[in-house]
Protein backbone atom coordinates (compact mmCIF):
# COMPACT_ATOMS: atom_id res chain seq x y z
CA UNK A 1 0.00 0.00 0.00
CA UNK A 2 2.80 2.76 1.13
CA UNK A 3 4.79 1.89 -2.28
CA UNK A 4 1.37 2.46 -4.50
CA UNK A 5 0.96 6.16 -2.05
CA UNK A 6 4.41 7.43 -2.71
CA UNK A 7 4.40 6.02 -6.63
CA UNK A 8 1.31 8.43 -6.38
CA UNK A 9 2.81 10.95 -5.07
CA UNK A 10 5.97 11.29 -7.35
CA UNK A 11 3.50 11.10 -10.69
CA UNK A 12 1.45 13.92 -9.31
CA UNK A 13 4.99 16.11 -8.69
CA UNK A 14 6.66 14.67 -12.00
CA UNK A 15 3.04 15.95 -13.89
CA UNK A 16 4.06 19.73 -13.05
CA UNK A 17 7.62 19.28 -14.61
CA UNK A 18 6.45 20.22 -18.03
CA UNK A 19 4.28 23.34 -16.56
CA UNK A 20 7.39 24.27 -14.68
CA UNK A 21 9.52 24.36 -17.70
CA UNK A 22 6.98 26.29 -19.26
CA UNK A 23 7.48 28.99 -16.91
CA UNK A 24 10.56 29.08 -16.55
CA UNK A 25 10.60 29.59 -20.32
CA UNK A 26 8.31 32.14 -20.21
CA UNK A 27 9.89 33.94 -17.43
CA UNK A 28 13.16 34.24 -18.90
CA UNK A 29 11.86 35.79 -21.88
CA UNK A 30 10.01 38.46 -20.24
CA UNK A 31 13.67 39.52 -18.85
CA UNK A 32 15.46 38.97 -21.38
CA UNK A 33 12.62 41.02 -23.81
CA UNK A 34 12.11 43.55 -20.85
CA UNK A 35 15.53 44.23 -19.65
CA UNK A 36 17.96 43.33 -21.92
CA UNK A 37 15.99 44.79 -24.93
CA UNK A 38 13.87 47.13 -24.18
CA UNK A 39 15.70 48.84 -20.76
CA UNK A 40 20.01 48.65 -22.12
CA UNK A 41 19.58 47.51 -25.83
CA UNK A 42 16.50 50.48 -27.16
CA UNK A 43 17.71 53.68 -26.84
CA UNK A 44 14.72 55.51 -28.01
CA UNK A 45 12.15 56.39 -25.22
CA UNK A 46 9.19 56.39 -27.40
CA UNK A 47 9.70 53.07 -28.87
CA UNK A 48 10.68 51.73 -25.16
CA UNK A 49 6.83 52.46 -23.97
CA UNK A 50 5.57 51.39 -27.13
CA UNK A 51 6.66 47.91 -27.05
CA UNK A 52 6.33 47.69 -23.45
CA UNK A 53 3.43 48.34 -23.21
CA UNK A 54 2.12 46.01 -25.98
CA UNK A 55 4.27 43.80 -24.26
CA UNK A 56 2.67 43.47 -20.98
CA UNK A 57 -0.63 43.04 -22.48
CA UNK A 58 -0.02 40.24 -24.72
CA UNK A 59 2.10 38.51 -21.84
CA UNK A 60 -0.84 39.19 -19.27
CA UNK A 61 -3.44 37.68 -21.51
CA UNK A 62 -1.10 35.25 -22.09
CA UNK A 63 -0.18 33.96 -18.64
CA UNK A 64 -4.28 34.49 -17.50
CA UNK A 65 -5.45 32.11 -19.73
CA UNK A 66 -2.87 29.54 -18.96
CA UNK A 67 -3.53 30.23 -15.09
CA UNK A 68 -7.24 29.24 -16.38
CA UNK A 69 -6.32 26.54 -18.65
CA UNK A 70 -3.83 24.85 -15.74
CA UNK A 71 -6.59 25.41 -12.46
CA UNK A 72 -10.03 25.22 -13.87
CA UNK A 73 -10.96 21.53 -12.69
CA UNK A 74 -12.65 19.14 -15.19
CA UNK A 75 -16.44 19.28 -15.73
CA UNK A 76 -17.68 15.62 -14.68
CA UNK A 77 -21.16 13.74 -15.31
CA UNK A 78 -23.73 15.20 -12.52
CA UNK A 79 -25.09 12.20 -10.67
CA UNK A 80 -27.73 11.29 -12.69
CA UNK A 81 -26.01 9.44 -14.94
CA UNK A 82 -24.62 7.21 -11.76
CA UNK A 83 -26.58 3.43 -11.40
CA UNK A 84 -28.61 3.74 -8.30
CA UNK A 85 -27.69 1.14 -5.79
CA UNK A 86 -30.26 -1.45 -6.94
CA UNK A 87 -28.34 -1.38 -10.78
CA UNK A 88 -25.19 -0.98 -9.48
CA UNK A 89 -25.93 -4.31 -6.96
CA UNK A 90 -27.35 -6.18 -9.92
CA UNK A 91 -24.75 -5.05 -12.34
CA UNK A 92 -21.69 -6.17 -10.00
CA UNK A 93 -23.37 -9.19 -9.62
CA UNK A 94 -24.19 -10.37 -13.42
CA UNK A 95 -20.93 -11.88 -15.46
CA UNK A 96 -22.52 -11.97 -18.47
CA UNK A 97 -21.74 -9.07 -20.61
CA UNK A 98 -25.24 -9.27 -22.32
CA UNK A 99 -27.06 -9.22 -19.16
CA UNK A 100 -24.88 -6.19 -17.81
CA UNK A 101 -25.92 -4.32 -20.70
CA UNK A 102 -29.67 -4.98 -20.36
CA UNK A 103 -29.25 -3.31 -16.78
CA UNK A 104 -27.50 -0.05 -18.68
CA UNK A 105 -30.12 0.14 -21.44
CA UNK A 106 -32.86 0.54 -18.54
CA UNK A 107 -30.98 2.46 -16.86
CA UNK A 108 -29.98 5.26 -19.72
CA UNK A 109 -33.44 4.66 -21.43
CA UNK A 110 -34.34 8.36 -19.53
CA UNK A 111 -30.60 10.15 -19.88
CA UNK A 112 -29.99 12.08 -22.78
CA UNK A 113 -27.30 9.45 -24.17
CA UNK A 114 -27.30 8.65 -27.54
CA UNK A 115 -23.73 7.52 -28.92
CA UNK A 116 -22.33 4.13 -28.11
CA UNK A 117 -19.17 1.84 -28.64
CA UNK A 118 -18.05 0.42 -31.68
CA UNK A 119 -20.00 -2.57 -30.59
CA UNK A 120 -23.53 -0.45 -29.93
CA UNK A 121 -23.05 -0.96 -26.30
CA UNK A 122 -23.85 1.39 -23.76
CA UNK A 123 -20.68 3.67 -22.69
CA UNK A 124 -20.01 2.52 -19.12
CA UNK A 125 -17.18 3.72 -16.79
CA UNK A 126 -16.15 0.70 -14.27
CA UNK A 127 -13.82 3.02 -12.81
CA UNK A 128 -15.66 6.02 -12.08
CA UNK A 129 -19.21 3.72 -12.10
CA UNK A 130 -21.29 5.86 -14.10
CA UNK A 131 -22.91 5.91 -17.34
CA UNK A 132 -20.53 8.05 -20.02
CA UNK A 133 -23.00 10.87 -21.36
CA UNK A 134 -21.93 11.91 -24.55
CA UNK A 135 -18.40 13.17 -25.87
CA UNK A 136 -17.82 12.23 -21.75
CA UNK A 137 -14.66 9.84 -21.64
CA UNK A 138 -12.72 9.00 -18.91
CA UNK A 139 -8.95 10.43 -18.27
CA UNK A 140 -6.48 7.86 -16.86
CA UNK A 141 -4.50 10.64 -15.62
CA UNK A 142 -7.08 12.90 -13.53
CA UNK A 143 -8.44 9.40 -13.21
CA UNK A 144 -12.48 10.60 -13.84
CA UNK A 145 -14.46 11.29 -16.64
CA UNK A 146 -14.79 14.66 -18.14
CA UNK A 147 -17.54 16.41 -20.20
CA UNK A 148 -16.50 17.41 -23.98
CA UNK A 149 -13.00 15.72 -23.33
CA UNK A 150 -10.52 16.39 -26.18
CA UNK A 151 -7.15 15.21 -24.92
CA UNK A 152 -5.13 15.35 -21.88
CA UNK A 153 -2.59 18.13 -22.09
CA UNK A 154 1.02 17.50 -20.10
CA UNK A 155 2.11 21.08 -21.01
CA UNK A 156 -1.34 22.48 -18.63
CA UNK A 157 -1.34 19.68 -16.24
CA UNK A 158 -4.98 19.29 -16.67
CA UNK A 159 -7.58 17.58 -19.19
CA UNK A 160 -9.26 20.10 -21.75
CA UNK A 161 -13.01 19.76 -21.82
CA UNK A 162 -15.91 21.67 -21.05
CA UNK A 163 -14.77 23.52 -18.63
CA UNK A 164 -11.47 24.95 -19.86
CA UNK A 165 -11.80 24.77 -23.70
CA UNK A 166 -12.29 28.34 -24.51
CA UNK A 167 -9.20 29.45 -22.10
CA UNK A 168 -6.99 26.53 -23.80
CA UNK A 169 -8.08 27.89 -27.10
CA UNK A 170 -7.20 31.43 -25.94
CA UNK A 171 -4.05 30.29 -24.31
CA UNK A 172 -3.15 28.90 -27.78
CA UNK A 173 -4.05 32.09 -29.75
CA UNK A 174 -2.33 34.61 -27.14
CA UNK A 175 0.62 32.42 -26.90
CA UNK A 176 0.95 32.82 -30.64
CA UNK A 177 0.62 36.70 -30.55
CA UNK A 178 2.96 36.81 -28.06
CA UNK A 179 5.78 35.23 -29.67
CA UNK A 180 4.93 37.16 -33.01
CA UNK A 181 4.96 40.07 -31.44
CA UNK A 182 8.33 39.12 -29.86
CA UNK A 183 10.01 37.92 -32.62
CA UNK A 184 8.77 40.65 -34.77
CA UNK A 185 9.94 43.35 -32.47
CA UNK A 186 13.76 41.64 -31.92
CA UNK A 187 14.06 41.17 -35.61
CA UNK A 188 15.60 44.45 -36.42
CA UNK A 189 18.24 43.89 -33.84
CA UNK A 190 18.64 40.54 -34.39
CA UNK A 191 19.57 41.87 -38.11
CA UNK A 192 21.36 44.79 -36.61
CA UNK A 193 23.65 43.25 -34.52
CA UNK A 194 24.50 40.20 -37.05
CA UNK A 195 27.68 41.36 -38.71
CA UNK A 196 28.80 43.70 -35.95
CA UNK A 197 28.06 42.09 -32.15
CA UNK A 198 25.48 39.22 -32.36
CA UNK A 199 24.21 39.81 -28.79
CA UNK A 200 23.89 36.62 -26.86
CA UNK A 201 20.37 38.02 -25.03
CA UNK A 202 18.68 39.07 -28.45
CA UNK A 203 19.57 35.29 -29.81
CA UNK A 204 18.30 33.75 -26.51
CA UNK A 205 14.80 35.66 -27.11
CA UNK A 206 14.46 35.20 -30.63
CA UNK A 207 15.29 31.47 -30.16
CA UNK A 208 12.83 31.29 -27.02
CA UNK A 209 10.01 32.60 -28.81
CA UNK A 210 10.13 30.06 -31.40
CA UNK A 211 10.70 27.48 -29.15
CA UNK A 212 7.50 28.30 -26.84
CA UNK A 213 5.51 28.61 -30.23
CA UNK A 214 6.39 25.02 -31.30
CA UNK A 215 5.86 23.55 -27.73
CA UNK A 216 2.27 25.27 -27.67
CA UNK A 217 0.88 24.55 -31.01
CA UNK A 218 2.79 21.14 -32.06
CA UNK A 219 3.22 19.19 -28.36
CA UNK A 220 -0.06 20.87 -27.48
CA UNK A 221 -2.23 20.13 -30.48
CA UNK A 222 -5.66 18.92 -29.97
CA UNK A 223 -5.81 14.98 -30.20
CA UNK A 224 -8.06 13.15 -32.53
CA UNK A 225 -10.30 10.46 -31.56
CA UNK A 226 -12.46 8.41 -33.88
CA UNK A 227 -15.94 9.05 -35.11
CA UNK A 228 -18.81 9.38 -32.43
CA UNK A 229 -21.00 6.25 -32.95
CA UNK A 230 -24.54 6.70 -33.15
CA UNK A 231 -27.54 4.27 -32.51
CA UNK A 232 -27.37 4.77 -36.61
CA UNK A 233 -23.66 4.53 -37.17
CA UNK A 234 -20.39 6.29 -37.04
CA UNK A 235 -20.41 10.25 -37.91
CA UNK A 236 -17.82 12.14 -37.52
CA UNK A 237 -19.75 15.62 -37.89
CA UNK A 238 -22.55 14.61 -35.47
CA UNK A 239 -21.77 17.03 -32.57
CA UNK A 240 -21.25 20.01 -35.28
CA UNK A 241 -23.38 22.91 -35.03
CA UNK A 242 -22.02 24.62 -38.23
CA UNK A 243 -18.82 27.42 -37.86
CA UNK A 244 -21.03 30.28 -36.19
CA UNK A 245 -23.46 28.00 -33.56
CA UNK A 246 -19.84 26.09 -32.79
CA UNK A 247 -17.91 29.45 -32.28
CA UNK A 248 -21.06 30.90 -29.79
CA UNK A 249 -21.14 27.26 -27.79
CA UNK A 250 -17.46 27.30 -26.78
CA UNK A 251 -17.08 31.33 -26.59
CA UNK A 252 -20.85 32.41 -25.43
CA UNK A 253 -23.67 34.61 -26.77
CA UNK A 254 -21.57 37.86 -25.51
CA UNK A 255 -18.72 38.67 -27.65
CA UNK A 256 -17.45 41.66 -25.78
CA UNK A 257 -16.67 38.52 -23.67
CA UNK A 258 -14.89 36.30 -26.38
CA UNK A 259 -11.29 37.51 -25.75
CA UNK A 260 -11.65 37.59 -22.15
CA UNK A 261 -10.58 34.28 -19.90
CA UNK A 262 -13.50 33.98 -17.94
CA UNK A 263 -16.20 31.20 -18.09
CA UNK A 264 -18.81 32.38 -20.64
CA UNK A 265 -19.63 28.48 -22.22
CA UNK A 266 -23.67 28.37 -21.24
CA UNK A 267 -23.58 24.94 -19.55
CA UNK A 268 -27.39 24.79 -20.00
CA UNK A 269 -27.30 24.32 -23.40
CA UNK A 270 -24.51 21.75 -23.58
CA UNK A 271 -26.24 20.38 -26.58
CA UNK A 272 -26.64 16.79 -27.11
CA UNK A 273 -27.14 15.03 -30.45
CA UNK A 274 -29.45 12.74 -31.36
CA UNK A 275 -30.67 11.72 -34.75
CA UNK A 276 -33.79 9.62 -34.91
CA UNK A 277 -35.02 7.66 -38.53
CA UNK A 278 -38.40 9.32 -39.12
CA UNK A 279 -40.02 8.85 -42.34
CA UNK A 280 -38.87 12.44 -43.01
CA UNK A 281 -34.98 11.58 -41.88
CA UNK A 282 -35.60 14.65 -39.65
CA UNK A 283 -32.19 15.46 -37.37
CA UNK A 284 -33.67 16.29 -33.91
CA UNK A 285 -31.77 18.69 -31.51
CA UNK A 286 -32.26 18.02 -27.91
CA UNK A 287 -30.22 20.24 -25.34
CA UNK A 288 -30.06 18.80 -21.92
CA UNK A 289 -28.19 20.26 -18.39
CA UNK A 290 -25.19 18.18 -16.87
């Protein structure tokens, strides 16, 4: 038992390495960009406040949404979607898989759950003992399921889902600005200094910036997982709402909101697909709370 706790232990403190190195990335290019460029390399004062200024805002947006993207904790499945004690009883006590499905069936016939498993089962969690609502999968590394999972980032710490996904997306697109806007504003003096006294600090932040923008967009990238299967087969556009009604369910109604890290994602219409075969082949919305 103590072995398992401090194995435990040392993967929880090893997961904040690459977050760590992140940081300490990021921190030595805001001196190197800060004081070595812009307070003993710029001379004029005009173009010190300028970039400064721009600076700090890019780097505060920056750092804000990463705070958000590292601490916001994982949406899970509200407890509805838990077996009540009777199922769960029953289900731990059949060892036929057929029979252990018939128990999930009447148990989901009432939850808003209408993808399955390659095999048209129902999507049940042993570990977390819950029925998986949909896009819901479970994260062997936060060990519990999360709403809207997309992947499991090292570089955050933390699993992107419902919760976090617009500040991971922002984190992504203000990381980007800020090493553009970096590497932009060095170039001159990276050119400058080239044939006459390549300065070791204006390298360092040139490289750094590049660096940080590979780690973010290539080591970070969003993970792809196979087609949702429906109770009429595999679709891999079943959860889209088109460009515009996909943009508003991550970012919110509110776009004076949109660039801002906060929580705007309206959790009561975390919409839920279903498509039914009606004479018609209508597609039938159906937005449901979790």
């Amino acid at each position: 038992m103590a072995p398992s706790h401090v194995l435990k232990c040392c993967q929880k403190v090893l997961a904040w390495v690459p977050v760590a190195f992140i940081a300490l990335v990021v921190a030595w290019s805001y001196y190197a960009y800060v004081v070595e460029l812009c307070v003993f390399t710029i001379t004029s004062t005009g173009e010190k406040v300028v970039y400064l200024v721009i600076f700090h805002l890019s780097f505060v947006m920056f750092v804000w949404s990463y705070w958000k993207t590292i601490f916001t904790s994982p949406a899970s499945p509200s407890n509805e979607f838990c077996l009540s004690k009777t199922d769960k009883e029953q289900y731990e006590k059949e060892e036929r898989p057929e029979s252990q499905q018939e128990i999930l069936r009447r148990a989901a016939k009432d939850l808003p759950v209408y993808t399955t498993t390659t095999s048209r089962a129902i999507r049940y969690c042993d570990r977390c003992q819950l029925i998986k609502p949909d896009r819901c999968h479970h994260c062997s590394a936060c060990d519990l399921c999360v709403l809207k999972m997309d992947h499991h980032c090292p570089w955050v710490n933390n699993c992107v889902g419902f919760s976090n996904y617009k500040f991971f997306l922002l984190f992504l697109f203000y990381s980007l600005l800020y090493c553009l806007f970096v590497a932009a504003t060095v170039l001159q003096y990276f050119i400058k200094f080239w044939t006459v006294s390549f300065l070791l600090d204006l390298q360092s932040i040139f490289l750094i910036s590049k660096f940080v923008q590979f780690v973010l967009f290539f080591v970070c990238g969003t993970e792809a997982f196979r087609a949702p299967m429906f109770r009429n087969g595999p679709d891999k556009n079943g959860f889209s709402l088109g460009c515009s009604k996909n943009l508003r369910e991550v970012f919110g109604d509110e776009k004076k909101y949109w660039l801002l890290p906060i929580f705007t994602s309206s959790v009561a219409s975390f919409l839920v697909w279903k498509q039914t075969k009606f004479d018609s082949h209508d597609t039938v919305w159906q937005t449901t709370n979790f």
